[in-house]
PDB file of N, CA and C in Angstrom:
ATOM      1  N   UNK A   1     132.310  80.437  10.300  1.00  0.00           N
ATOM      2  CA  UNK A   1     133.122  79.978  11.379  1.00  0.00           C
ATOM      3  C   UNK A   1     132.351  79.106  12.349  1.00  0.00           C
ATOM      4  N   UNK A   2     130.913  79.369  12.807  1.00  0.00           N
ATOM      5  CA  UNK A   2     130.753  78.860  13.674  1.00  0.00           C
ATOM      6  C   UNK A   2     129.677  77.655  13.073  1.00  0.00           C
ATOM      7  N   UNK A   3     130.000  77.519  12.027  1.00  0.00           N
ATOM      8  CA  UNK A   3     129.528  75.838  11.339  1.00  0.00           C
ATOM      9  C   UNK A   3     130.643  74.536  11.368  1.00  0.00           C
ATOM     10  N   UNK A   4     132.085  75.250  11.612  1.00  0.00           N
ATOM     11  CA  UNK A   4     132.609  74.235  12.037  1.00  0.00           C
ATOM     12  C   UNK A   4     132.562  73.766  13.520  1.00  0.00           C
ATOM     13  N   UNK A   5     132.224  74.304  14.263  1.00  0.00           N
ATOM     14  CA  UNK A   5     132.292  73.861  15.618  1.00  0.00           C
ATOM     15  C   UNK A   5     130.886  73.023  15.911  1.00  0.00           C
ATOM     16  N   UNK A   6     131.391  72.117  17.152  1.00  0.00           N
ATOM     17  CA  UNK A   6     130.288  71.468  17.605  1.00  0.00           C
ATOM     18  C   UNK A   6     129.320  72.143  18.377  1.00  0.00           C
ATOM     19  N   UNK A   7     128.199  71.487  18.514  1.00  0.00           N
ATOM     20  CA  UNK A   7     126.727  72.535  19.232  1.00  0.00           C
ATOM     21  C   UNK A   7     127.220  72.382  20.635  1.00  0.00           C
ATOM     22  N   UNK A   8     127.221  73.450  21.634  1.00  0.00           N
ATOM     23  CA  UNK A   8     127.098  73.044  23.117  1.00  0.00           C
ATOM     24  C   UNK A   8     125.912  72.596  23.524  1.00  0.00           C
ATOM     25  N   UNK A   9     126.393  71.690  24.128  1.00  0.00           N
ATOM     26  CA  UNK A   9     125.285  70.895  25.046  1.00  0.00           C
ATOM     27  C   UNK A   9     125.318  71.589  26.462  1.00  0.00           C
ATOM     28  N   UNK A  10     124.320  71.614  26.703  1.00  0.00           N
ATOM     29  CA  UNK A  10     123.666  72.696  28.147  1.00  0.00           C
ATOM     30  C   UNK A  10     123.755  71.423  29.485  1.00  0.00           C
ATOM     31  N   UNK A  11     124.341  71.085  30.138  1.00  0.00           N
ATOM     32  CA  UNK A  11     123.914  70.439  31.324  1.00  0.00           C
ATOM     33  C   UNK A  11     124.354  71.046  32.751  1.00  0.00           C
ATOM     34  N   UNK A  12     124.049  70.010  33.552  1.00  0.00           N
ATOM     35  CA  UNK A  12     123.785  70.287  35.083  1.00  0.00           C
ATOM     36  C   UNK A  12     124.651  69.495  35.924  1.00  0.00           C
ATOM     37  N   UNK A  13     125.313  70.217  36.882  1.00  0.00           N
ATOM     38  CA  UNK A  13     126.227  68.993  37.575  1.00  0.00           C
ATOM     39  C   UNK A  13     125.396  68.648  38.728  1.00  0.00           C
ATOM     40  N   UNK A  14     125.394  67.197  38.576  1.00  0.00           N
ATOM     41  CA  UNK A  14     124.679  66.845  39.529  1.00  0.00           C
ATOM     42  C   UNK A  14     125.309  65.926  40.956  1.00  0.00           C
ATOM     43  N   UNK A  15     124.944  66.092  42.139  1.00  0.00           N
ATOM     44  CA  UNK A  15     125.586  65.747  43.281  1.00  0.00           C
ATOM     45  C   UNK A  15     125.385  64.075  43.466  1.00  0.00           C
ATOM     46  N   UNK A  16     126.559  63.185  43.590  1.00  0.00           N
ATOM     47  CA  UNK A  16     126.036  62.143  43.925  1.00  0.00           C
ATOM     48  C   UNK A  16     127.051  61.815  45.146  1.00  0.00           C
ATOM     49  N   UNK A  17     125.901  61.086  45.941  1.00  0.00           N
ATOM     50  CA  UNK A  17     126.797  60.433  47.040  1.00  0.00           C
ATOM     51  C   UNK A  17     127.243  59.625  46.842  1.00  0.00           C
ATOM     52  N   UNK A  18     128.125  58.790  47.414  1.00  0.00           N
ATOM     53  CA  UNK A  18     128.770  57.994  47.110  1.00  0.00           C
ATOM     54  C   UNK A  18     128.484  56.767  48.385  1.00  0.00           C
ATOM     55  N   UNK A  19     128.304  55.627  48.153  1.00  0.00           N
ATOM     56  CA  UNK A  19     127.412  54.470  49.191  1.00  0.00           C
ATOM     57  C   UNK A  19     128.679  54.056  49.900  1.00  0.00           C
ATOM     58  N   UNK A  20     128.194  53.783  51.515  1.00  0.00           N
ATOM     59  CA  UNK A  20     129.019  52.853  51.837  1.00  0.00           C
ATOM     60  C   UNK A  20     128.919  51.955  51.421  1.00  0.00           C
ATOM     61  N   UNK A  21     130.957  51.563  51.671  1.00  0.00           N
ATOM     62  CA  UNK A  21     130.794  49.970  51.076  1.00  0.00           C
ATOM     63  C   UNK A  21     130.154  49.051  51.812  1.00  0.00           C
ATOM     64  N   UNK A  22     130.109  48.041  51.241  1.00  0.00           N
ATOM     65  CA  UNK A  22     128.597  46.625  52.052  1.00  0.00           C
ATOM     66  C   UNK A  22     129.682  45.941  52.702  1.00  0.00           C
ATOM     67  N   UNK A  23     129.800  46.064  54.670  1.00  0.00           N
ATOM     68  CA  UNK A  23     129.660  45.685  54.540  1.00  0.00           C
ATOM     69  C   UNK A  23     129.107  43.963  55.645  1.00  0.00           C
ATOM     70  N   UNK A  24     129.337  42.970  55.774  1.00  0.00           N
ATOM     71  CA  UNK A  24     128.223  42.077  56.498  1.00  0.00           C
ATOM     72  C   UNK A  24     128.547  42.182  58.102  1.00  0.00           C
ATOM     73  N   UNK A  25     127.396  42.420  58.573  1.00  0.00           N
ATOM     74  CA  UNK A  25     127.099  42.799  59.574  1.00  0.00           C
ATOM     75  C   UNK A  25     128.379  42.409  61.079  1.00  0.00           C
ATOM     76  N   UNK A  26     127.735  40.568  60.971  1.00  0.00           N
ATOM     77  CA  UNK A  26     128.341  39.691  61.763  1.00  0.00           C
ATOM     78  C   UNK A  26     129.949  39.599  61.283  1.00  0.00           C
ATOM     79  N   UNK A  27     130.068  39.800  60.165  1.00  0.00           N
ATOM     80  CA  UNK A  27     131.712  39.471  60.143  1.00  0.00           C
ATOM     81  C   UNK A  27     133.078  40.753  60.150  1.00  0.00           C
ATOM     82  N   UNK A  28     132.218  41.849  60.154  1.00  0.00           N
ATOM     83  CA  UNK A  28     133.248  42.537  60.160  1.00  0.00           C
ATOM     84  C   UNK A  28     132.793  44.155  61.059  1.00  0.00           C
ATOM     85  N   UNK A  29     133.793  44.455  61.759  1.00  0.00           N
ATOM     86  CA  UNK A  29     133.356  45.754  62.590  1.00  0.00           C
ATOM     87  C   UNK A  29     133.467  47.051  61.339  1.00  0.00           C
ATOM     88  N   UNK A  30     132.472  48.211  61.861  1.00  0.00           N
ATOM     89  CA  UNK A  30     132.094  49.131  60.761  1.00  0.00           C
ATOM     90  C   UNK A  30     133.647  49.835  60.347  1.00  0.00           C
ATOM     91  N   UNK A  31     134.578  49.421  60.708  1.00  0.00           N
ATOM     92  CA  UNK A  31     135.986  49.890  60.308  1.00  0.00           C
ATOM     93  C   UNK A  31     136.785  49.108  59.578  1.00  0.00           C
ATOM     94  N   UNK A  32     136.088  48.138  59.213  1.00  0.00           N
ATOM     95  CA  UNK A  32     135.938  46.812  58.258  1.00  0.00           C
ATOM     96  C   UNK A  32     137.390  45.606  58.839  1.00  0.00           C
ATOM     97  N   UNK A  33     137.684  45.546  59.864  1.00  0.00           N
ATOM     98  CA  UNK A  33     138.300  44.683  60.918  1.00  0.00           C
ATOM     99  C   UNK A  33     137.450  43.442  60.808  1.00  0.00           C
ATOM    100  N   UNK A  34     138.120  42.519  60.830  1.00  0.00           N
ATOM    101  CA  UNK A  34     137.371  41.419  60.805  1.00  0.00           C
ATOM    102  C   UNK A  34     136.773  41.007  62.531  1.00  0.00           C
ATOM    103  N   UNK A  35     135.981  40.617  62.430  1.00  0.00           N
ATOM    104  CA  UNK A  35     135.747  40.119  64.524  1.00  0.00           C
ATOM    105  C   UNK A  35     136.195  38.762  64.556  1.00  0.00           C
ATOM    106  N   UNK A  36     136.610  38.274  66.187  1.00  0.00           N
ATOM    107  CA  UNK A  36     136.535  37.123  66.222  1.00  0.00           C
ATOM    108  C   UNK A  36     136.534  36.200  66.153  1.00  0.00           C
ATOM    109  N   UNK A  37     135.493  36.193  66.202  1.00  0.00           N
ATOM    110  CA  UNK A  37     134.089  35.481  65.698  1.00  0.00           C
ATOM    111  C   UNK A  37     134.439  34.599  64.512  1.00  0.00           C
ATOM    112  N   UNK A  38     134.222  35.793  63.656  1.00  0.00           N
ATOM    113  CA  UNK A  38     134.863  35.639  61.745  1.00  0.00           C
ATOM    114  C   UNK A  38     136.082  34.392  61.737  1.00  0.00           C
ATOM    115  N   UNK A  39     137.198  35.541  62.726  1.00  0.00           N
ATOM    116  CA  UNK A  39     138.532  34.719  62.358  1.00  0.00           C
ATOM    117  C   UNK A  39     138.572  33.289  62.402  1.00  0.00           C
ATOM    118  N   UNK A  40     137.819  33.080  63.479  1.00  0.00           N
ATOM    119  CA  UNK A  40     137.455  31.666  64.559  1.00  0.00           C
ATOM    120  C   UNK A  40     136.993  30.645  64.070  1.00  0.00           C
ATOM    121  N   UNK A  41     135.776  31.560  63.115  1.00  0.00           N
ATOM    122  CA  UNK A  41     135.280  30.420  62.029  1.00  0.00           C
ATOM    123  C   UNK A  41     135.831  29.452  60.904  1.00  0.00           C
ATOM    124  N   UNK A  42     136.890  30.706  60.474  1.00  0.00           N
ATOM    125  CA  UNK A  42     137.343  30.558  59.151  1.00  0.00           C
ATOM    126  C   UNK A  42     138.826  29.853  59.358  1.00  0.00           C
ATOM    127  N   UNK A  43     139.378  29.687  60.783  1.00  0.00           N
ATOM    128  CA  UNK A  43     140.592  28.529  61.308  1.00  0.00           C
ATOM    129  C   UNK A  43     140.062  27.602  61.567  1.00  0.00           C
ATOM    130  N   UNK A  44     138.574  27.441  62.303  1.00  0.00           N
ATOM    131  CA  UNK A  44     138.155  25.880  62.433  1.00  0.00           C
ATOM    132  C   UNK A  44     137.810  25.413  60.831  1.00  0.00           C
ATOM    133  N   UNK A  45     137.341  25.660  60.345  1.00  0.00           N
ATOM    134  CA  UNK A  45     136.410  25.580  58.449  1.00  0.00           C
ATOM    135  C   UNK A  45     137.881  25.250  58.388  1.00  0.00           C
ATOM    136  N   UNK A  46     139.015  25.678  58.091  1.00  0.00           N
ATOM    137  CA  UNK A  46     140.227  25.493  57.419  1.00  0.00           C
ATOM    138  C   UNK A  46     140.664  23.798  58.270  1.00  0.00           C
ATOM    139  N   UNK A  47     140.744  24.310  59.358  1.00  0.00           N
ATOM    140  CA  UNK A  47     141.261  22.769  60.202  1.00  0.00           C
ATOM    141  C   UNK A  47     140.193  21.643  59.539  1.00  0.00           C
ATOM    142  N   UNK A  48     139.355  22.449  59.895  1.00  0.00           N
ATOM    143  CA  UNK A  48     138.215  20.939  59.320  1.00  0.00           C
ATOM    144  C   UNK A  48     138.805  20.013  58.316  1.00  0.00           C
ATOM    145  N   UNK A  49     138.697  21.030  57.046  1.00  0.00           N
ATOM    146  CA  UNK A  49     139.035  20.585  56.242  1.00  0.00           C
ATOM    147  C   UNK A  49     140.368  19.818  56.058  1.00  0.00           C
ATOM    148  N   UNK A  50     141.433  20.331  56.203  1.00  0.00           N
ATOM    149  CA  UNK A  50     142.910  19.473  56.778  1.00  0.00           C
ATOM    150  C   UNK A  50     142.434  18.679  57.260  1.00  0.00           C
ATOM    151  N   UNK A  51     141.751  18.280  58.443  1.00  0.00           N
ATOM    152  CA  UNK A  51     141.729  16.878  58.954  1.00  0.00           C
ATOM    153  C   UNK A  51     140.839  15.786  58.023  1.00  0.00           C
ATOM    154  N   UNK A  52     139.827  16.632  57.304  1.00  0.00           N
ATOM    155  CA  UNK A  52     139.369  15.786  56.266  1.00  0.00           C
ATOM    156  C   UNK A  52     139.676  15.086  54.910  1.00  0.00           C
ATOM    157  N   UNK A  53     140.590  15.789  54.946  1.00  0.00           N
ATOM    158  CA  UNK A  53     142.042  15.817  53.700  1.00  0.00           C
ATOM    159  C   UNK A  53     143.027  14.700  54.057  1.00  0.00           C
ATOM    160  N   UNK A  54     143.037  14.801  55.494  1.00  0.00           N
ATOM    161  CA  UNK A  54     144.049  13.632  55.864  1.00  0.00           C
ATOM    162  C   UNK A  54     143.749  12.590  55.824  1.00  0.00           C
ATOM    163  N   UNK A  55     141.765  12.183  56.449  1.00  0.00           N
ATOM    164  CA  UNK A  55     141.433  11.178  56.589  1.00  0.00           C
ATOM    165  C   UNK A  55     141.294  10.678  55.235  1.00  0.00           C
ATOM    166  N   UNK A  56     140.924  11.188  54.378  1.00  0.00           N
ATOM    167  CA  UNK A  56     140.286  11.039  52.726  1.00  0.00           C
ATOM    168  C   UNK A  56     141.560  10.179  52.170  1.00  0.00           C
ATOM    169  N   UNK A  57     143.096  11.046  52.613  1.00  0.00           N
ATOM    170  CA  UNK A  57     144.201  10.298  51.995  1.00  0.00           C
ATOM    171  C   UNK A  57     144.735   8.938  52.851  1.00  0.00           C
ATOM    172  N   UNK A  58     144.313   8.992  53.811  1.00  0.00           N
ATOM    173  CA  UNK A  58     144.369   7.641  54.567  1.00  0.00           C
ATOM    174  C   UNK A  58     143.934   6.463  54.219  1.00  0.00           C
ATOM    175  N   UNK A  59     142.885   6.661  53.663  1.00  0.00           N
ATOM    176  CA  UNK A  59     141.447   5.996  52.923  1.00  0.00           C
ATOM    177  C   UNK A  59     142.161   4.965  51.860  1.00  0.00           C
ATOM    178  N   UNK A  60     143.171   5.627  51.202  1.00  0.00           N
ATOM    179  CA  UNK A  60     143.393   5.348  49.745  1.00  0.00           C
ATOM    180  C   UNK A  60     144.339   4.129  49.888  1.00  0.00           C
ATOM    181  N   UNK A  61     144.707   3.411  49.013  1.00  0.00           N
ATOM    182  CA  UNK A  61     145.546   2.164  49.058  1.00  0.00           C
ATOM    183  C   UNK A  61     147.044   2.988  48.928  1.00  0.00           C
ATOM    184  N   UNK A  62     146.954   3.964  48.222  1.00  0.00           N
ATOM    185  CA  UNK A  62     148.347   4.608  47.839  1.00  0.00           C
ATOM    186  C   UNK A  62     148.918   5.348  48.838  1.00  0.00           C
ATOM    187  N   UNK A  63     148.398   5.472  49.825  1.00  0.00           N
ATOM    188  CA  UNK A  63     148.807   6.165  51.267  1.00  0.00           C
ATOM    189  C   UNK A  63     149.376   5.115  52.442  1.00  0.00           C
ATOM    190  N   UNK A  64     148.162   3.785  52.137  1.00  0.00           N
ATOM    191  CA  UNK A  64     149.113   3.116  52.983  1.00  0.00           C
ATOM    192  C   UNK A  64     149.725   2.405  52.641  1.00  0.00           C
ATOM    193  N   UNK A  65     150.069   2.522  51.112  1.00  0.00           N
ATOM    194  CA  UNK A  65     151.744   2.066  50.350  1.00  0.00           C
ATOM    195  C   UNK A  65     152.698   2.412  50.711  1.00  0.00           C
ATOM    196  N   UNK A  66     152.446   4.097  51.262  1.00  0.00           N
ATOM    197  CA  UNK A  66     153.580   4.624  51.412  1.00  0.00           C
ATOM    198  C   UNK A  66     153.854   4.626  52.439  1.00  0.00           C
ATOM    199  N   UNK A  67     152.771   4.841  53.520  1.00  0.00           N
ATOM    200  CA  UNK A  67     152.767   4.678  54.960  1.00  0.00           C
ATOM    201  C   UNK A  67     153.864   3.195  55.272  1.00  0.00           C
ATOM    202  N   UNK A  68     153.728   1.993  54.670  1.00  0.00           N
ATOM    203  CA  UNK A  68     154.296   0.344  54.779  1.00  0.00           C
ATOM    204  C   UNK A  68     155.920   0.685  54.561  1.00  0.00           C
ATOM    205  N   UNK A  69     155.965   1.674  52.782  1.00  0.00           N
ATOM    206  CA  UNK A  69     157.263   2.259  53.015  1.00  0.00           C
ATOM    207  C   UNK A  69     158.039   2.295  53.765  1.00  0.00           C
ATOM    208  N   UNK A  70     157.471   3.389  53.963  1.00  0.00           N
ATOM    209  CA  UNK A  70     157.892   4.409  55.307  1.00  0.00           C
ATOM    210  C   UNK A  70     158.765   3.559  56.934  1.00  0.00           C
ATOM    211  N   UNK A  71     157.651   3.163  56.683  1.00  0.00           N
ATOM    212  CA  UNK A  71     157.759   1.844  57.919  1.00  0.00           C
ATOM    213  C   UNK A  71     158.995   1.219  58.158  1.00  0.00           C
ATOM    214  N   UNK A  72     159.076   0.578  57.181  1.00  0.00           N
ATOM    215  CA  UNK A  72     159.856  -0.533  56.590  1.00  0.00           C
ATOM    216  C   UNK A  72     160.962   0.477  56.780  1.00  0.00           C
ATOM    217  N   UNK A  73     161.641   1.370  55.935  1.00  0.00           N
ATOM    218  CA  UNK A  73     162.793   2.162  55.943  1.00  0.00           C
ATOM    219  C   UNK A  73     163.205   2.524  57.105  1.00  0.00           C
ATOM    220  N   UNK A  74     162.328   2.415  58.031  1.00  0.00           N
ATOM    221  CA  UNK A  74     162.199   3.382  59.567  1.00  0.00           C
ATOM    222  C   UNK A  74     163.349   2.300  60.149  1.00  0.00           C
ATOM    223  N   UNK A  75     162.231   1.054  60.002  1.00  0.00           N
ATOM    224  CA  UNK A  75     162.892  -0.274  60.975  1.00  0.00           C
ATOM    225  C   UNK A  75     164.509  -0.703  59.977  1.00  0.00           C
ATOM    226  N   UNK A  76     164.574  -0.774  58.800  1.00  0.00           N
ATOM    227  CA  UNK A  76     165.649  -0.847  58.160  1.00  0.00           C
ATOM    228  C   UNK A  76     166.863  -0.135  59.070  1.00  0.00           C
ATOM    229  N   UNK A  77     166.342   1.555  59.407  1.00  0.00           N
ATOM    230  CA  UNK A  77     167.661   2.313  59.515  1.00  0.00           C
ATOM    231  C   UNK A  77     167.702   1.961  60.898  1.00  0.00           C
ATOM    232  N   UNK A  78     166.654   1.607  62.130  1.00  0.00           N
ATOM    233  CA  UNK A  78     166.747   1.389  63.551  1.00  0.00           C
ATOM    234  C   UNK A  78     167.526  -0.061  63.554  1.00  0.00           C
ATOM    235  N   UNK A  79     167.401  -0.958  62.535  1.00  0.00           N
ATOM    236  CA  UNK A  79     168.276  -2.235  62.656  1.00  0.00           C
ATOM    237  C   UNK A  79     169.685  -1.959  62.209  1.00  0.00           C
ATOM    238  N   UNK A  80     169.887  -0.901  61.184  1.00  0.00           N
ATOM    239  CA  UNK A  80     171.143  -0.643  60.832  1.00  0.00           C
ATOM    240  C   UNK A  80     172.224   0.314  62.069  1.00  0.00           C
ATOM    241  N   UNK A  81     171.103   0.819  62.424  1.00  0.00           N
ATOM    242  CA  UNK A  81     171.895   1.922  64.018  1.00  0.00           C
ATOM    243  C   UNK A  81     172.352   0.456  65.165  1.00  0.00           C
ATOM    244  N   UNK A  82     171.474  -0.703  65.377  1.00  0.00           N
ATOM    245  CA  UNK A  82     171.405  -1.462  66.107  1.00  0.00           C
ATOM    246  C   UNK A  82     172.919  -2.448  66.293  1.00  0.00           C
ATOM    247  N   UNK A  83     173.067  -2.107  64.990  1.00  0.00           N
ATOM    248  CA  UNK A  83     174.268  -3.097  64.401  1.00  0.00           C
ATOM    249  C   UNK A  83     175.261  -2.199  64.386  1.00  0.00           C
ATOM    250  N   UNK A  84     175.431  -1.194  64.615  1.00  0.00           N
ATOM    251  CA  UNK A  84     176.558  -0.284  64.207  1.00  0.00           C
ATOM    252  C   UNK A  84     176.735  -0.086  65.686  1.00  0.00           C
ATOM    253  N   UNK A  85     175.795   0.006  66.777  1.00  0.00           N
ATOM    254  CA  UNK A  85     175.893  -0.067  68.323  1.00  0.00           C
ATOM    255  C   UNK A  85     176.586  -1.464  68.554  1.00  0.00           C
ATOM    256  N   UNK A  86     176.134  -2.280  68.147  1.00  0.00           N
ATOM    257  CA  UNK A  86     177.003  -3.593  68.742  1.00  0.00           C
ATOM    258  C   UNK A  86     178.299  -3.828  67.889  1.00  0.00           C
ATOM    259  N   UNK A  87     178.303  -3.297  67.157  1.00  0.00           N
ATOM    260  CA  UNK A  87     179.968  -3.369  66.591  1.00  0.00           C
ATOM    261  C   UNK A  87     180.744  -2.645  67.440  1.00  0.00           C
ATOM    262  N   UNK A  88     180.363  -1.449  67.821  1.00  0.00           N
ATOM    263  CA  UNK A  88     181.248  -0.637  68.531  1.00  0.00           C
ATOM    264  C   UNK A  88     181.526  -1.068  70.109  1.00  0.00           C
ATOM    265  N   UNK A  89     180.470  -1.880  70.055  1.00  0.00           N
ATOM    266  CA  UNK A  89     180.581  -2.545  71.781  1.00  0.00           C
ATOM    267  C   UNK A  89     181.677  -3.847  71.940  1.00  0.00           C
ATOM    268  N   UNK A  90     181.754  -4.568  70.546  1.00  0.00           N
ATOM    269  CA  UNK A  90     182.321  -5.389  70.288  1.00  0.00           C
ATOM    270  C   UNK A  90     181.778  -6.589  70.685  1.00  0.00           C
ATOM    271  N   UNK A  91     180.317  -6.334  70.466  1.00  0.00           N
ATOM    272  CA  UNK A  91     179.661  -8.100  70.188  1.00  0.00           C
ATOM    273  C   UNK A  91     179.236  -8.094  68.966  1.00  0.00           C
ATOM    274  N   UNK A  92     180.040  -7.933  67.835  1.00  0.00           N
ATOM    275  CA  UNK A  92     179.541  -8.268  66.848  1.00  0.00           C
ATOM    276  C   UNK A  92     180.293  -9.956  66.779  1.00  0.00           C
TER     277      UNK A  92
END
């Protein structure tokens, strides 16, 4: 009978602690809240970038294609309002 069974193995339970998590000093309070500080950084870094994003697409010929567009359609619909005002005034 006892050739079918497996051999016991003898061990030891052993205690482990368990680590706080990591973690960085300056960016976050020990209740892991971000500070400040942190937030402050990481909305200017973001703006930065947006405004660098904007200038980059400014840059391009295909921006101020569309920008001329744009334009153009603007003054199109302000000449078309212009004319629809003087009709109704009756100096057309």
């Amino acid at each position: 009978m006892n050739g079918d069974r497996e051999p016991v193995i003898d061990a030891e339970v052993v205690e482990h602690e368990t680590a706080p998590p990591v973690v960085p000093a300056a960016d976050y309070t020990e209740d892991g809240v971000p500070t400040f500080e942190h937030v402050r950084d990481r909305i200017e870094g973001r703006f930065a970038t947006s405004v660098g994003a904007g200038e980059l697409a400014d840059a391009t010929s295909e921006a101020r294609e569309v920008e001329e567009r744009f334009e153009a359609r603007r003054q199109a619909g302000l000449d078309k309002l212009e004319e629809i005002r003087r009709s109704m005034r009756g100096d057309a």
